[in-house]
N, C-alpha and C. Protein backbone atom coordinates (compact mmCIF):
# COMPACT_ATOMS: atom_id res chain seq x y z
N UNK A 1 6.49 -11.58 -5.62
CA UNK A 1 7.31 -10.55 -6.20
C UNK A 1 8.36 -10.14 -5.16
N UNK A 2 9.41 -9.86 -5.70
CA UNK A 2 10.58 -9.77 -4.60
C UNK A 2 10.53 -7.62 -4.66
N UNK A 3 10.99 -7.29 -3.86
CA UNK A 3 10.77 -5.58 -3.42
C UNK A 3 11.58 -5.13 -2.82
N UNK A 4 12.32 -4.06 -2.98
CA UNK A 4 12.98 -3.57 -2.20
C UNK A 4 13.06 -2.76 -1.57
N UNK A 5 13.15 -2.64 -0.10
CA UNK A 5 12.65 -1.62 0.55
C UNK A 5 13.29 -0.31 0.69
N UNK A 6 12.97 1.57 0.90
CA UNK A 6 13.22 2.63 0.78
C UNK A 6 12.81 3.30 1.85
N UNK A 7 13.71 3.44 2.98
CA UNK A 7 12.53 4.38 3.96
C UNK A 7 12.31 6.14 3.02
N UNK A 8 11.42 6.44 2.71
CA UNK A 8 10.80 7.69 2.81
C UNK A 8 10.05 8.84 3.43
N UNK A 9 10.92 9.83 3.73
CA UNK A 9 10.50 10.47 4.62
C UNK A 9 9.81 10.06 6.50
N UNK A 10 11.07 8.94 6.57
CA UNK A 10 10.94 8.46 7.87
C UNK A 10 9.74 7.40 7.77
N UNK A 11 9.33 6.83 6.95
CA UNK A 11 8.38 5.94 6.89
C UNK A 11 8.61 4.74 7.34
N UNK A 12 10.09 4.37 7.44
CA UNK A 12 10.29 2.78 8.21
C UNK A 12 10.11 2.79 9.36
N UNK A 13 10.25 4.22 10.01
CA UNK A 13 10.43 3.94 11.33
C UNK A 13 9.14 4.64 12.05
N UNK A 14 8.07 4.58 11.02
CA UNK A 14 6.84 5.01 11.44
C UNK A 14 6.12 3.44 11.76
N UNK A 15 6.46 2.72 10.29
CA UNK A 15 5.91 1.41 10.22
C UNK A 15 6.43 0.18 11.19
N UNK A 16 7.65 0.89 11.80
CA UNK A 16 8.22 -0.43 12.84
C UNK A 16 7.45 -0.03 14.07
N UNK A 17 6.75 1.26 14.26
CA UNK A 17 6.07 1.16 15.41
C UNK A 17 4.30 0.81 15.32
N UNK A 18 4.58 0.17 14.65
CA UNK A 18 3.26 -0.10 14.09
C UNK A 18 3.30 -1.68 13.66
N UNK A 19 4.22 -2.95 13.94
CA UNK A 19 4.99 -3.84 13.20
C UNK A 19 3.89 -4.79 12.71
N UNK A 20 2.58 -5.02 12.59
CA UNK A 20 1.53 -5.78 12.04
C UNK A 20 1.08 -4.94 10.86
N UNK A 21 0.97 -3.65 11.03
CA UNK A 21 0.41 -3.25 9.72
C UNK A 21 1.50 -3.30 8.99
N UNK A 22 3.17 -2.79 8.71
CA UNK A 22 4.21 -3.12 8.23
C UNK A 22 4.43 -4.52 7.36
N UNK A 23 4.02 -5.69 8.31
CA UNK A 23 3.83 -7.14 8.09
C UNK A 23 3.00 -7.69 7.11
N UNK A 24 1.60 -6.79 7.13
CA UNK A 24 0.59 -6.75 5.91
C UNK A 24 0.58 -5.79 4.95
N UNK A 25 1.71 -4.92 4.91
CA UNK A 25 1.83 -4.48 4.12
C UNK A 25 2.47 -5.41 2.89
N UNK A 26 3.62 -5.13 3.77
CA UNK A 26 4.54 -6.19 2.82
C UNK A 26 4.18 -7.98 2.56
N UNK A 27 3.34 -8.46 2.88
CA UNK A 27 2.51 -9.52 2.70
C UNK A 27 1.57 -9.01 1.56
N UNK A 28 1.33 -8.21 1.39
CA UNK A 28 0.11 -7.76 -0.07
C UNK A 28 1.24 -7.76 -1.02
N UNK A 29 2.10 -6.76 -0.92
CA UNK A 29 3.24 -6.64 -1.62
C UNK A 29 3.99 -7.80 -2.61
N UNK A 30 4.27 -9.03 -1.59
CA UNK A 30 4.70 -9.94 -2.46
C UNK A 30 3.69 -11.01 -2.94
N UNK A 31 2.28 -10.89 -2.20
CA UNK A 31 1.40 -11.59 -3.12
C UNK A 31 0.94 -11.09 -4.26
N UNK A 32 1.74 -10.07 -5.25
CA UNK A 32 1.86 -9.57 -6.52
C UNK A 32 2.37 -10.46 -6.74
N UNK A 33 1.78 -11.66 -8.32
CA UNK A 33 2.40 -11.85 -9.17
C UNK A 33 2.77 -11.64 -10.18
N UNK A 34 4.43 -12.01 -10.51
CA UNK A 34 5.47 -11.42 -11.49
C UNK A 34 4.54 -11.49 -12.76
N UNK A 35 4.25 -10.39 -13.77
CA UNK A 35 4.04 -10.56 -15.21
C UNK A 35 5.13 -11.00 -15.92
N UNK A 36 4.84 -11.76 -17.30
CA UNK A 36 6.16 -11.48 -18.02
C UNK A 36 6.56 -10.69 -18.67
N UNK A 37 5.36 -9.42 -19.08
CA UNK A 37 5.62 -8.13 -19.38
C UNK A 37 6.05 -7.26 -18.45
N UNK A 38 6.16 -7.35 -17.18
CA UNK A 38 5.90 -6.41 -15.93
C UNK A 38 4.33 -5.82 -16.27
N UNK A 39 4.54 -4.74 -15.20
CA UNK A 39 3.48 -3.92 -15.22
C UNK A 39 3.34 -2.48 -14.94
N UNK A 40 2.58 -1.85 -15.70
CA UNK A 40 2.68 -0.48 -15.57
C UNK A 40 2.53 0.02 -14.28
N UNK A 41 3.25 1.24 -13.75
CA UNK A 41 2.63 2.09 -12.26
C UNK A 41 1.39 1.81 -12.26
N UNK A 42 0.09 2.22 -13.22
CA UNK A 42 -0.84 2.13 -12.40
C UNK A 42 -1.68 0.74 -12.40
N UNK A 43 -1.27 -0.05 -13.24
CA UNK A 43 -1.97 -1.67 -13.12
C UNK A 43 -0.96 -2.08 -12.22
N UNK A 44 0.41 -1.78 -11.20
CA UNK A 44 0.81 -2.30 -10.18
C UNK A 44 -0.11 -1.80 -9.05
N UNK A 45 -0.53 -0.67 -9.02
CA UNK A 45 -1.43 0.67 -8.27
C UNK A 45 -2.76 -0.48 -7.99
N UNK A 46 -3.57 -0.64 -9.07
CA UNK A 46 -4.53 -1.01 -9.00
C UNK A 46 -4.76 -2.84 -8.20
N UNK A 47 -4.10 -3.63 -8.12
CA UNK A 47 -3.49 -4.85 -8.38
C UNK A 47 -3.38 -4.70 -6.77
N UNK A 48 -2.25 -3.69 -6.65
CA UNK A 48 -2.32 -3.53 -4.88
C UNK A 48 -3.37 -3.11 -3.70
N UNK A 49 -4.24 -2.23 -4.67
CA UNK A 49 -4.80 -1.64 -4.56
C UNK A 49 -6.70 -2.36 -4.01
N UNK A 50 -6.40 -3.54 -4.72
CA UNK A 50 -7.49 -4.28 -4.72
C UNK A 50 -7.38 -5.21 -3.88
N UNK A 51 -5.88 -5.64 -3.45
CA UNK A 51 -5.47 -6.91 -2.29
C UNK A 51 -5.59 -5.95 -1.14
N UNK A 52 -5.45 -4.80 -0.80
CA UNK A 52 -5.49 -3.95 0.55
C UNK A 52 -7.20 -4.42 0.60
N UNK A 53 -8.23 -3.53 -0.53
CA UNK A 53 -9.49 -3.84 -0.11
C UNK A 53 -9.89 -5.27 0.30
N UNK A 54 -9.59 -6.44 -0.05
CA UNK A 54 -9.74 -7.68 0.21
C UNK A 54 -9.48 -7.84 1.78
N UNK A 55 -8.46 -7.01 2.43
CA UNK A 55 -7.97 -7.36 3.56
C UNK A 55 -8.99 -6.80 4.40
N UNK A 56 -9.89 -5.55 3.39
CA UNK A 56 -10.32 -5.08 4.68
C UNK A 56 -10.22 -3.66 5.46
N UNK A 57 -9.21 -2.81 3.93
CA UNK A 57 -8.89 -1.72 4.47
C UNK A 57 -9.95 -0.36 3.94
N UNK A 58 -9.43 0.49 4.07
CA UNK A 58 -10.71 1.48 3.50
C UNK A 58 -10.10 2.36 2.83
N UNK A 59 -10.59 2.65 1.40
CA UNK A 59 -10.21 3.16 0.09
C UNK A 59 -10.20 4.31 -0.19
N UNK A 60 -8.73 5.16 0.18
CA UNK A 60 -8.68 6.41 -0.26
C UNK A 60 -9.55 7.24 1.08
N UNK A 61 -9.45 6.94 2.38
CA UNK A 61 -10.25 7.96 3.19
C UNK A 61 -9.89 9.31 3.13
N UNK A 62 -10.70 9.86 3.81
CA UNK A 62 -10.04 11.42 3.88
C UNK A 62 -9.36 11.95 5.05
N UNK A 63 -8.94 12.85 4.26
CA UNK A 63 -6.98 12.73 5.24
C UNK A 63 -7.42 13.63 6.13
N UNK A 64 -8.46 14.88 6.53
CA UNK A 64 -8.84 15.14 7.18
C UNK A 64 -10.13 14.94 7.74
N UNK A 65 -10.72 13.78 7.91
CA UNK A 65 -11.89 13.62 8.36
C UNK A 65 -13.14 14.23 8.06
N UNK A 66 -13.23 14.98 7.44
CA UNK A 66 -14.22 15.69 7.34
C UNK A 66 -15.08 15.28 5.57
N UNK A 67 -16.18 15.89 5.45
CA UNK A 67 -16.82 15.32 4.17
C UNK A 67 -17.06 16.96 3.98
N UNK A 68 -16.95 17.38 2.98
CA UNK A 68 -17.29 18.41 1.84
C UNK A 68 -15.92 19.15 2.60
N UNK A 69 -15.05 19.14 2.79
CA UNK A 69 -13.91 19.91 3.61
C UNK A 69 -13.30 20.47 2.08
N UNK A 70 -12.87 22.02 2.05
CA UNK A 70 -12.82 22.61 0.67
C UNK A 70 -11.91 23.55 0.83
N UNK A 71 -10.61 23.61 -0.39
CA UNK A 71 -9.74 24.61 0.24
C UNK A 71 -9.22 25.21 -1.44
């Protein structure tokens, strides 16, 4: 799948200091293949979502470390 890239909220230049995870990012990215329907946000969501776990990454952690953390 071809993509085009957007820095957001300084995100390119978070990911260039970081340039391997950047690299596998965008390596999951285009190992999306094209539908001929396309695909909805969240079956693109899910699709990506499932090549990150394959790699190895960890699903949805918590953004503050903590377990029962309640606000």
């Amino acid at each position: 799948m071809r993509f085009k890239t957007y820095s957001y909220r300084f995100a390119e230049q978070v990911l260039n200091s970081k340039l391997s995870i950047r690299k596998e990012i965008e390596e999951i990215i285009s190992s999306v293949k094209a539908s001929p329907n396309g695909y909805s946000r969240p079956e693109l969501n899910e699709i990506i979502r499932k090549e990150i776990l394959k790699r190895g990454w960890e699903d949805q952690p918590s953004v503050f470390g903590e377990i029962g953390l309640k606000f």
